[in-house]
C-alpha atoms as a PDB file:
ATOM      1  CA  UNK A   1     -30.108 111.438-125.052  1.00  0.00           C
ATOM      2  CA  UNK A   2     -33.172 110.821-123.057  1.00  0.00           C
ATOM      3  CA  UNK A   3     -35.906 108.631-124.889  1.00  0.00           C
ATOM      4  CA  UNK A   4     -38.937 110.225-126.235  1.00  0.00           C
ATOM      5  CA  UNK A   5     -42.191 109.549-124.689  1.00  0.00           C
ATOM      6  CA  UNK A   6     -45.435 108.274-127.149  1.00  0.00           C
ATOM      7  CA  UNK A   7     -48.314 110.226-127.119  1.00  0.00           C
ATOM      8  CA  UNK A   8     -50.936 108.619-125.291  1.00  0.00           C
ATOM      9  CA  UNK A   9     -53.881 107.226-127.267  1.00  0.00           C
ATOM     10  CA  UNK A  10     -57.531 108.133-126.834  1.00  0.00           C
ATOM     11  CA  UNK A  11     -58.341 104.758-125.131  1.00  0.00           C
ATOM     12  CA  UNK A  12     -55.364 105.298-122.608  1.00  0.00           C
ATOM     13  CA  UNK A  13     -56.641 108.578-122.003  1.00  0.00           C
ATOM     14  CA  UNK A  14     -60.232 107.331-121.303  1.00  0.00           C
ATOM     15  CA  UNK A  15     -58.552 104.842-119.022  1.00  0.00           C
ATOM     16  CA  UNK A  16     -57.057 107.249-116.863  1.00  0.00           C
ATOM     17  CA  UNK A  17     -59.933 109.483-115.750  1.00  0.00           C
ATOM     18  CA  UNK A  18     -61.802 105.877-114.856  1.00  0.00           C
ATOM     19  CA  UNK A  19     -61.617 103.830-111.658  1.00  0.00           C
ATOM     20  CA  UNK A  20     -61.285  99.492-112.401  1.00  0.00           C
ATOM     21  CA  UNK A  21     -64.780  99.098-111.538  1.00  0.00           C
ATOM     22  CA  UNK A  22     -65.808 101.752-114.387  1.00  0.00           C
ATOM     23  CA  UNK A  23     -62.970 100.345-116.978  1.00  0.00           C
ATOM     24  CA  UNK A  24     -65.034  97.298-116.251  1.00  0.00           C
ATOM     25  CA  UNK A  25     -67.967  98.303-117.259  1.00  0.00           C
ATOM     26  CA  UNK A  26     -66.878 100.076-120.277  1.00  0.00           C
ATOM     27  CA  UNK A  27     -64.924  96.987-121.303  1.00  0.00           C
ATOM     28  CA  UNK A  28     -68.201  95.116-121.543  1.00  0.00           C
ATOM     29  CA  UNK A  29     -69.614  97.649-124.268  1.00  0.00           C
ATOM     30  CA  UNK A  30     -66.968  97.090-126.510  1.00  0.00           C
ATOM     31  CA  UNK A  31     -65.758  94.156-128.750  1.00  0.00           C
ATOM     32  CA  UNK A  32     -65.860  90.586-128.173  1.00  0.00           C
ATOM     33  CA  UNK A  33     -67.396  91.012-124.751  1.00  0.00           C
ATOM     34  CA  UNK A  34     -70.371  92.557-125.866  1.00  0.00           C
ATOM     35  CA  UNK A  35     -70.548  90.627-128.370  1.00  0.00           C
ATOM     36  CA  UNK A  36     -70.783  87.338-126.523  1.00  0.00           C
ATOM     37  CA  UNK A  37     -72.623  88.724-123.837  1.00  0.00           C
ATOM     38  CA  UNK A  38     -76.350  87.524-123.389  1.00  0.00           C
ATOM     39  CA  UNK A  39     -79.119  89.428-123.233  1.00  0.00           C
ATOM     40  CA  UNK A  40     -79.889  89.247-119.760  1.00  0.00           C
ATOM     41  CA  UNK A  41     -75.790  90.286-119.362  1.00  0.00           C
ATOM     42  CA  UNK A  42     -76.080  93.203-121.588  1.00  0.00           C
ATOM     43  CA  UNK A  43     -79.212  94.095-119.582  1.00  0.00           C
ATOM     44  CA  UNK A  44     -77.223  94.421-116.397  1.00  0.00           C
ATOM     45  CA  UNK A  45     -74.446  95.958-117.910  1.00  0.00           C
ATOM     46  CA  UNK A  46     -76.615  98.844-119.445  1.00  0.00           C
ATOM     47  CA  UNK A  47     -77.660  99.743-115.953  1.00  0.00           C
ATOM     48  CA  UNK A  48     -74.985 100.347-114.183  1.00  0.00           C
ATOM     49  CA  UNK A  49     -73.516 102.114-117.445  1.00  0.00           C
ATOM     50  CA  UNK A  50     -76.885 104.222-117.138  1.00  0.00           C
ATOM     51  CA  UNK A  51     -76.112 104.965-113.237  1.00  0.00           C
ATOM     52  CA  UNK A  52     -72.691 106.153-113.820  1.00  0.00           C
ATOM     53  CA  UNK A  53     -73.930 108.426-116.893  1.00  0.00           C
ATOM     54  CA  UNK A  54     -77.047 109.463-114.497  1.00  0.00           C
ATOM     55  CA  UNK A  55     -74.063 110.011-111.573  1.00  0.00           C
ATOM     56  CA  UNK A  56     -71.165 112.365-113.807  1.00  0.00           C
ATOM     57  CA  UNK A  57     -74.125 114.419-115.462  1.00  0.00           C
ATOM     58  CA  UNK A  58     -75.686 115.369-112.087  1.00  0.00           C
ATOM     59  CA  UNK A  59     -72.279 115.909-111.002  1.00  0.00           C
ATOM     60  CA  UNK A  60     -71.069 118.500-114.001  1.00  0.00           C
ATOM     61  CA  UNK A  61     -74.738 120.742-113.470  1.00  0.00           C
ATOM     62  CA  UNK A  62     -74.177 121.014-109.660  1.00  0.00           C
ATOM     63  CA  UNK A  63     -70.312 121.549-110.559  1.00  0.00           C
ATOM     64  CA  UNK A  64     -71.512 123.833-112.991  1.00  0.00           C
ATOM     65  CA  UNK A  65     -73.930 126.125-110.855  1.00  0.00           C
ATOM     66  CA  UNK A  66     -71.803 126.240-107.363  1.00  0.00           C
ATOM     67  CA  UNK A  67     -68.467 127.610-109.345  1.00  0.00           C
ATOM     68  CA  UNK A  68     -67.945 131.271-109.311  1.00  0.00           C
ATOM     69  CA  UNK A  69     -65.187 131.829-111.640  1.00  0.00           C
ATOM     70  CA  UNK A  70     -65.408 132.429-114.994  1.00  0.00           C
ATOM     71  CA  UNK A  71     -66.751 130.785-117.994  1.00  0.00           C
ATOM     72  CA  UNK A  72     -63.391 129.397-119.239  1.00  0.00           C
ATOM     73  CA  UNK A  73     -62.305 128.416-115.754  1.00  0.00           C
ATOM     74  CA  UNK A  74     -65.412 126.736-115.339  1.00  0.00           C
ATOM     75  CA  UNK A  75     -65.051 124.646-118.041  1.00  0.00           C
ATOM     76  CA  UNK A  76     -61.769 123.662-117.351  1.00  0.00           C
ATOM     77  CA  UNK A  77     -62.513 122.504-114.078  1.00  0.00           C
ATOM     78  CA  UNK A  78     -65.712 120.548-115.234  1.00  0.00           C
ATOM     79  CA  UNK A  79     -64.054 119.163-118.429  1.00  0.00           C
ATOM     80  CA  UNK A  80     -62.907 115.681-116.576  1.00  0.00           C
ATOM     81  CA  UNK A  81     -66.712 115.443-115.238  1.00  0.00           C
ATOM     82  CA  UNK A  82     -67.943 115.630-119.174  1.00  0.00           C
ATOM     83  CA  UNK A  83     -65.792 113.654-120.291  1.00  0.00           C
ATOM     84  CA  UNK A  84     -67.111 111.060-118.022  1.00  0.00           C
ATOM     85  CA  UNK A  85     -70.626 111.396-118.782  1.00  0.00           C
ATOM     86  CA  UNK A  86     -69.357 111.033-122.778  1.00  0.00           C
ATOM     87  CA  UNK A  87     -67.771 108.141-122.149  1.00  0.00           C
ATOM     88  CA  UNK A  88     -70.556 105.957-120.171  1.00  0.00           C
ATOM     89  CA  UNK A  89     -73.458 107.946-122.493  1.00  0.00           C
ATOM     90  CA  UNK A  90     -71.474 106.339-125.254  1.00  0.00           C
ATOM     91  CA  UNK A  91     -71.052 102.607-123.400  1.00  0.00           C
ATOM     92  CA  UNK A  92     -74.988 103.325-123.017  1.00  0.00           C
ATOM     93  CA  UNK A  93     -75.604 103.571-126.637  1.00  0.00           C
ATOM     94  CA  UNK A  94     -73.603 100.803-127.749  1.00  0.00           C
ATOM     95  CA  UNK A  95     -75.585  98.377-125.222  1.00  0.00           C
ATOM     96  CA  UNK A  96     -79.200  99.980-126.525  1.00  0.00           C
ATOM     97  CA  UNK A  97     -77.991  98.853-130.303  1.00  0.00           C
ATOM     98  CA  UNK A  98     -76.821  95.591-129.291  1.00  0.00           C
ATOM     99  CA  UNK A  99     -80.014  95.046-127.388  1.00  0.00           C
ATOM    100  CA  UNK A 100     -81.821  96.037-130.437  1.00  0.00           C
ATOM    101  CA  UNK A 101     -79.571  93.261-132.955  1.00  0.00           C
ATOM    102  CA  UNK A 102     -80.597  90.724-130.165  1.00  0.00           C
ATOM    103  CA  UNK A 103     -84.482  91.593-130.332  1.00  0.00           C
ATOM    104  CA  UNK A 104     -84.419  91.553-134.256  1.00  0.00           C
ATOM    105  CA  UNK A 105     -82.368  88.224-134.173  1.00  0.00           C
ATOM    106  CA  UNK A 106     -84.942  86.460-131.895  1.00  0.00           C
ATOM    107  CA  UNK A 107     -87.497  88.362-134.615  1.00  0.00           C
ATOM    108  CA  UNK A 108     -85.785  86.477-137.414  1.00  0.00           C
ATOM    109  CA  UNK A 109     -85.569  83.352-135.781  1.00  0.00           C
ATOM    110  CA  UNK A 110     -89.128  82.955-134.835  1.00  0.00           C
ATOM    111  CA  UNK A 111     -90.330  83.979-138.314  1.00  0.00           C
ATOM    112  CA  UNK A 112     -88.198  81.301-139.717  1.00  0.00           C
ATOM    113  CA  UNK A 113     -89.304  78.664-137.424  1.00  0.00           C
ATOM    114  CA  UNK A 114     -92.761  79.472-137.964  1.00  0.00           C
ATOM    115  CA  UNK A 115     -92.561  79.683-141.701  1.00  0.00           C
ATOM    116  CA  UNK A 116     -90.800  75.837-141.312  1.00  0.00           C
ATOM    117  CA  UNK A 117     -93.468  74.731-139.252  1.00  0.00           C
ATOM    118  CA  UNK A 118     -96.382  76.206-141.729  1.00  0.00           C
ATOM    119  CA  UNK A 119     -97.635  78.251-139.129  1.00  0.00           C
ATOM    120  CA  UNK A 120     -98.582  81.495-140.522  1.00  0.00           C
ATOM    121  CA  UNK A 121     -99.284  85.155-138.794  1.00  0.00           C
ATOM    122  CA  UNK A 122    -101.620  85.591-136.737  1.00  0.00           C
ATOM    123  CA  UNK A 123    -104.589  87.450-138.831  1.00  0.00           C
ATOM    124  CA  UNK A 124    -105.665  90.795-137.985  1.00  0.00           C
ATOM    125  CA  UNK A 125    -109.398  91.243-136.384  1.00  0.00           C
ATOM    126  CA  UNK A 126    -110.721  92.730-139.832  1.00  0.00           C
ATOM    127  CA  UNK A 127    -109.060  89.583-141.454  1.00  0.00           C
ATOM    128  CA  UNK A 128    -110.567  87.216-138.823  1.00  0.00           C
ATOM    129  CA  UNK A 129    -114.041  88.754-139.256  1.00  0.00           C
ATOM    130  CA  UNK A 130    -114.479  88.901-142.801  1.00  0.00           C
ATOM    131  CA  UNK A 131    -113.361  84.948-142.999  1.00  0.00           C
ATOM    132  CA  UNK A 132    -116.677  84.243-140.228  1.00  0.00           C
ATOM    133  CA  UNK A 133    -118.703  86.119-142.231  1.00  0.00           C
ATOM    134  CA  UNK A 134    -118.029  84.345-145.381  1.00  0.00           C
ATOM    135  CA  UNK A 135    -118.094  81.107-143.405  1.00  0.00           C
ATOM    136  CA  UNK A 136    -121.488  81.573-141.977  1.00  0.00           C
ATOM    137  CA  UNK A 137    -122.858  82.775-145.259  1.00  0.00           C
ATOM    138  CA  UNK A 138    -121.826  79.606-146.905  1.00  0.00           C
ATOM    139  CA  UNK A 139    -123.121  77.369-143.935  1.00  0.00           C
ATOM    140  CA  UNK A 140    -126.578  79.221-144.513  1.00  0.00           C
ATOM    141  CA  UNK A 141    -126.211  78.611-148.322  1.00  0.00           C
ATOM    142  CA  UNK A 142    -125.468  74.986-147.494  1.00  0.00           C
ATOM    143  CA  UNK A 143    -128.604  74.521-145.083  1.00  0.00           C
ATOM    144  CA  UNK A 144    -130.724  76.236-148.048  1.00  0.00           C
ATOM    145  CA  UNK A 145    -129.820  73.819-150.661  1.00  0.00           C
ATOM    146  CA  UNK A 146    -130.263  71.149-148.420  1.00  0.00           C
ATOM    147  CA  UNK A 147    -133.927  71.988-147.610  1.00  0.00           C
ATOM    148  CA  UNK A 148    -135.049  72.540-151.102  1.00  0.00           C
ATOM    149  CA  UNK A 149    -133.550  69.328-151.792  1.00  0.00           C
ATOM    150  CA  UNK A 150    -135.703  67.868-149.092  1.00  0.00           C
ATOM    151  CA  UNK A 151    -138.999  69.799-150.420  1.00  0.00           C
ATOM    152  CA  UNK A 152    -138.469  68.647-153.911  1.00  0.00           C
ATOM    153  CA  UNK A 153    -138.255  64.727-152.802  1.00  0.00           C
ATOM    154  CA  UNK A 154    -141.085  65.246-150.366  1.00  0.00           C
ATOM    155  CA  UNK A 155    -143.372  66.418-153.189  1.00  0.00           C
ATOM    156  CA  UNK A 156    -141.878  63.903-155.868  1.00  0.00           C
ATOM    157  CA  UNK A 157    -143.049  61.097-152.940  1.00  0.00           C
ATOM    158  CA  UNK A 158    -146.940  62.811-153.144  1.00  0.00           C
ATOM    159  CA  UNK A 159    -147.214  62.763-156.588  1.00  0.00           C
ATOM    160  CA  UNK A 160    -145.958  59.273-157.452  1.00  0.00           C
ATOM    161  CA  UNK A 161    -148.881  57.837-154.571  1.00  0.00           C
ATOM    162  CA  UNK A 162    -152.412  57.031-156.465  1.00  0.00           C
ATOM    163  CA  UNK A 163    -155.298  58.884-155.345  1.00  0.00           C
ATOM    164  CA  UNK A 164    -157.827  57.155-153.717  1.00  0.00           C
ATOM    165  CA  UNK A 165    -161.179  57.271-155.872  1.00  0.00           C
ATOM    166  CA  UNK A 166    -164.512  57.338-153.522  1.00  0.00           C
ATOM    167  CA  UNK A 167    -166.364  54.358-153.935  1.00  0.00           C
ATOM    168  CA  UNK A 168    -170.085  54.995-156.431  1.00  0.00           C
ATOM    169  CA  UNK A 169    -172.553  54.620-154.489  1.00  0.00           C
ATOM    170  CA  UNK A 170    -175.696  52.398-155.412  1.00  0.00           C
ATOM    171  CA  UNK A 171    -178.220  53.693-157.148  1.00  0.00           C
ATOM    172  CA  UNK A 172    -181.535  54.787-155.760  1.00  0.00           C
ATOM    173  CA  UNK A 173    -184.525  52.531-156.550  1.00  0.00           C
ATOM    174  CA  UNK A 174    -187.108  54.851-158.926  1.00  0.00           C
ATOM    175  CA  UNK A 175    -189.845  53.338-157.696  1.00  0.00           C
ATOM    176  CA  UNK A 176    -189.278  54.650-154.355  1.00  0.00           C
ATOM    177  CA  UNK A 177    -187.744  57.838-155.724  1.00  0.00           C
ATOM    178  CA  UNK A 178    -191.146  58.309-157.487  1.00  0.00           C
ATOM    179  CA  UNK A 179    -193.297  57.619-154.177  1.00  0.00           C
ATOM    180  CA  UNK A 180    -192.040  59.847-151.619  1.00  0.00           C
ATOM    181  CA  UNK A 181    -191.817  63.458-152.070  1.00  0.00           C
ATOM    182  CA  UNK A 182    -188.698  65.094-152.050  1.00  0.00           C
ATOM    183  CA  UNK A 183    -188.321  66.724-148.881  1.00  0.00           C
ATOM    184  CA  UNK A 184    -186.954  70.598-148.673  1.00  0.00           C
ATOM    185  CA  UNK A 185    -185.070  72.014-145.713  1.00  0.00           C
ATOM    186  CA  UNK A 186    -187.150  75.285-143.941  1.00  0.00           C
ATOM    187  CA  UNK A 187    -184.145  77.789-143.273  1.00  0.00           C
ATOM    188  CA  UNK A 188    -183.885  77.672-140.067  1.00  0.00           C
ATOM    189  CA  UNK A 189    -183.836  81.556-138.074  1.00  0.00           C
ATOM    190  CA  UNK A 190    -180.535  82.232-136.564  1.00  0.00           C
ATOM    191  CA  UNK A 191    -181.409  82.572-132.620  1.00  0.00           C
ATOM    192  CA  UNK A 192    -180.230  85.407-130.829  1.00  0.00           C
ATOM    193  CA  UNK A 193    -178.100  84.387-127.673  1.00  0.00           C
ATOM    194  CA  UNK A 194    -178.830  86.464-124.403  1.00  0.00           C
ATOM    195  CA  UNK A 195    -176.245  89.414-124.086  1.00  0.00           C
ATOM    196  CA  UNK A 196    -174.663  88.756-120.620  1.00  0.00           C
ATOM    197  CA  UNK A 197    -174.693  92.155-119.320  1.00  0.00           C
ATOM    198  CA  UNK A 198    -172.770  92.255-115.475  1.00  0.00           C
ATOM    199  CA  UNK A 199    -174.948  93.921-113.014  1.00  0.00           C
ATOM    200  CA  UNK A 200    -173.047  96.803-111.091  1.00  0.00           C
ATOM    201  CA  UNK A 201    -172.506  94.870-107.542  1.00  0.00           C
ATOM    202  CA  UNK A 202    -174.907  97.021-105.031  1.00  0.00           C
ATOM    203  CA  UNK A 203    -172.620  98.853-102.222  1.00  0.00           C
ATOM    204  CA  UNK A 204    -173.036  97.469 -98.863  1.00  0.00           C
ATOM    205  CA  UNK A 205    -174.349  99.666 -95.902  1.00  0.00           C
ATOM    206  CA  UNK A 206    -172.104 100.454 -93.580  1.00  0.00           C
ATOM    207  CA  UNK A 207    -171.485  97.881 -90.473  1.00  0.00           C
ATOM    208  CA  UNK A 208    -172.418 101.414 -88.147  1.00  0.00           C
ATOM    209  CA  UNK A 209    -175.675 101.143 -90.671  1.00  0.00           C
ATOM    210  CA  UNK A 210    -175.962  97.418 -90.519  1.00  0.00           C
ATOM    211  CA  UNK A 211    -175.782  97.203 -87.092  1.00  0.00           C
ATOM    212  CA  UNK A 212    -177.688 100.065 -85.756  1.00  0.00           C
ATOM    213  CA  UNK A 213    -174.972 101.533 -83.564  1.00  0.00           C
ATOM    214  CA  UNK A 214    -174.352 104.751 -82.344  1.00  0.00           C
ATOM    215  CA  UNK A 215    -171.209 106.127 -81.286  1.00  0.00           C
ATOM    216  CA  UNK A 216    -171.015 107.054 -77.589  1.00  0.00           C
ATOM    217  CA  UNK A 217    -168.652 110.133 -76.740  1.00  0.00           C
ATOM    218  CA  UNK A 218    -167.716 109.197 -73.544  1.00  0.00           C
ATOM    219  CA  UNK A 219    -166.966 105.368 -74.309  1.00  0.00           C
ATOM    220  CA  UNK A 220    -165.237 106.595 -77.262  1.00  0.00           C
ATOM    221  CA  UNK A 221    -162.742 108.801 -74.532  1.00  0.00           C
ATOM    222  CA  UNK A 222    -162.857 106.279 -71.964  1.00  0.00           C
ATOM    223  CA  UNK A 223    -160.989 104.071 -75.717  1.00  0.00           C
ATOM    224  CA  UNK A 224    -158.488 106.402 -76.326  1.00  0.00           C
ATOM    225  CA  UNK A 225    -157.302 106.582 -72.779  1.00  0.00           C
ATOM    226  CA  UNK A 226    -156.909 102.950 -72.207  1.00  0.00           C
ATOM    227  CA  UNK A 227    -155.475 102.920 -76.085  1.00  0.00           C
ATOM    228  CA  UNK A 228    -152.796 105.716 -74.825  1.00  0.00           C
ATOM    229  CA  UNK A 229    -151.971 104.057 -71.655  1.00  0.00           C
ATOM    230  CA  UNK A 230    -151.499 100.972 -73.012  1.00  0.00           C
ATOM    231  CA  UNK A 231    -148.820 102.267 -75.734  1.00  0.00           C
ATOM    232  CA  UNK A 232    -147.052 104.282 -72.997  1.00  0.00           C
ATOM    233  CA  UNK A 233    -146.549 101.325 -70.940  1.00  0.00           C
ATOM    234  CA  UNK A 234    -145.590  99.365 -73.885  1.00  0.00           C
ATOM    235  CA  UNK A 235    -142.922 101.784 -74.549  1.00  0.00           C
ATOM    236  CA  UNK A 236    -141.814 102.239 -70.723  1.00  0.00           C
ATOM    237  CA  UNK A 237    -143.086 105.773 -70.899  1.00  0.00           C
ATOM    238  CA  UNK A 238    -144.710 105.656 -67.737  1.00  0.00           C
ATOM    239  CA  UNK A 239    -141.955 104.697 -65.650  1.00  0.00           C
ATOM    240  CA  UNK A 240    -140.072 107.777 -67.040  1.00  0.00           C
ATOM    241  CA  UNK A 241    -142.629 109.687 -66.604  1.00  0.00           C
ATOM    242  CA  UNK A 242    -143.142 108.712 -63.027  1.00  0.00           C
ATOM    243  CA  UNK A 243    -139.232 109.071 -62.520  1.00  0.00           C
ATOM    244  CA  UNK A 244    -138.735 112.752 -63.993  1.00  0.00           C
ATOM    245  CA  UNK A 245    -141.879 113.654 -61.582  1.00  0.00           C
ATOM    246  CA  UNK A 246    -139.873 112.180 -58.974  1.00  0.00           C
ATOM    247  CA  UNK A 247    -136.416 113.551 -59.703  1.00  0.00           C
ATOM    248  CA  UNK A 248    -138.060 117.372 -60.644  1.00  0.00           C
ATOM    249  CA  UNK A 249    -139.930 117.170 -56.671  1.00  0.00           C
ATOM    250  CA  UNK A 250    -136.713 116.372 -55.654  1.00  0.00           C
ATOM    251  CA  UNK A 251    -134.824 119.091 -57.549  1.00  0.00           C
ATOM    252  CA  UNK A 252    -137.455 121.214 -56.263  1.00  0.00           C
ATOM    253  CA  UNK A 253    -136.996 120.571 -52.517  1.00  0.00           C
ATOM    254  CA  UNK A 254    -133.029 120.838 -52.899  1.00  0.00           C
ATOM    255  CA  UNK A 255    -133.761 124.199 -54.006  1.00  0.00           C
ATOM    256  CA  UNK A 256    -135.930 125.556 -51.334  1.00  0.00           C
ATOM    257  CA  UNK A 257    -133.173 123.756 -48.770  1.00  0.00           C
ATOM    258  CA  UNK A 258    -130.772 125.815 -50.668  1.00  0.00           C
ATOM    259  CA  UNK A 259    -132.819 129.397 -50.466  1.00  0.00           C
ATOM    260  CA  UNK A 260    -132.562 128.377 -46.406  1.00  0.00           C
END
């Protein structure tokens, strides 16, 4: 009687639709090996757990859209791609959570170490402001008391001094009280200063005026010209000038040798 064979088990069946390089990779999301795994590890792991999800899901929608048959037969075919993708979207998930356990373990540890060390959290801004405020307001209380302490010696100092007493002056002699006459001050008229009043300044005449010029016309001409000359030359007009002359006589006599 020929043995019976055992039904295959969900992990043998995920085994046979992989490759060793994906087995590999799956292997790493599970058990003790993700367990141990660091966090950079897990990091690299997820990726290429993330590529071949990425890789089988493109692969079912193109599968997916180019098949002609039915629903059902479509399905069929594409079932092997799915289960793919459900497998590595899976291995994805399980690296995401351990990543997660690793983040709020580091979170732990860094609150305890901080609570060991006495250092506490840092504040938030409202926190942080309110505690200036009160500190400056208590420096300026501090500064107050410290000047009216200051005032109140200062005048405890002035009032413990003596005052000086003005010496009495001698008596006047009556005799010569009763000779001379007293003697009583005239009020004396307040004198009025001058009012310094600034005298408008007296325009000038003309230097045309002063001088007793007159313009002449043809000197004033004879000006311009030399003016205008003199700024043509400056600029090199003249030259131009004399070479267009030139070059248009020229033009001019090509023109009538042409007519010929």
């Amino acid at each position: 009687m020929a043995k019976s064979r055992a039904p295959e088990t969900t992990l043998d069946q995920v085994r046979s639709l992989l490759t060793a390089a994906e087995q590999k990779v799956l292997h790493s999301s599970m058990g003790a090996t993700i367990a141990k795994a660091t966090r950079e590890q897990v990091e690299a792991a997820m990726k290429r757990a993330r590529d071949l999800r990425d890789k089988w899901r493109d692969l079912h929608a193109d599968q997916t859209r180019s098949t002609k048959r039915s629903k059902k037969a479509g399905t069929a075919v594409n079932q092997r791609t799915r289960a793919k993708h459900d497998v590595f979207d899976g291995a994805v998930r399980r690296f995401e959570a351990r990543l997660a356990e690793l983040a709020s373990g580091v979170k732990a540890v860094a609150t305890r170490q901080a609570a060991r060390l006495g250092v506490a959290a840092k504040p938030s801004k409202r926190s942080r402001t309110k505690a200036a405020r009160e500190g400056r307001a208590s420096v300026r209380s501090q500064l107050s008391s410290a000047v009216s302490a200051m005032n109140r010696a200062r005048k405890g100092e002035a009032a413990s001094k003596p005052v000086a007493k003005p010496a009495a002056k001698p008596a006047a002699k009556p005799a010569a009280a009763a000779t001379k006459p007293a003697v009583v001050a005239k009020p004396v008229a307040a004198v009025a200063k001058p009012s310094k009043k600034r005298k408008k300044p007296v325009a000038p005449l003309s230097a045309v005026a002063q001088r007793g010029v007159a313009f002449n016309a043809a000197k004033q001409r004879s000006a311009k010209a030399s003016a205008n000359a003199a700024r043509l030359k400056f600029d090199g007009s003249t030259t131009r000038r004399a070479g267009s002359v030139l070059a248009n006589t020229k033009r001019a006599q090509a023109r009538r040798d042409g007519r010929r």
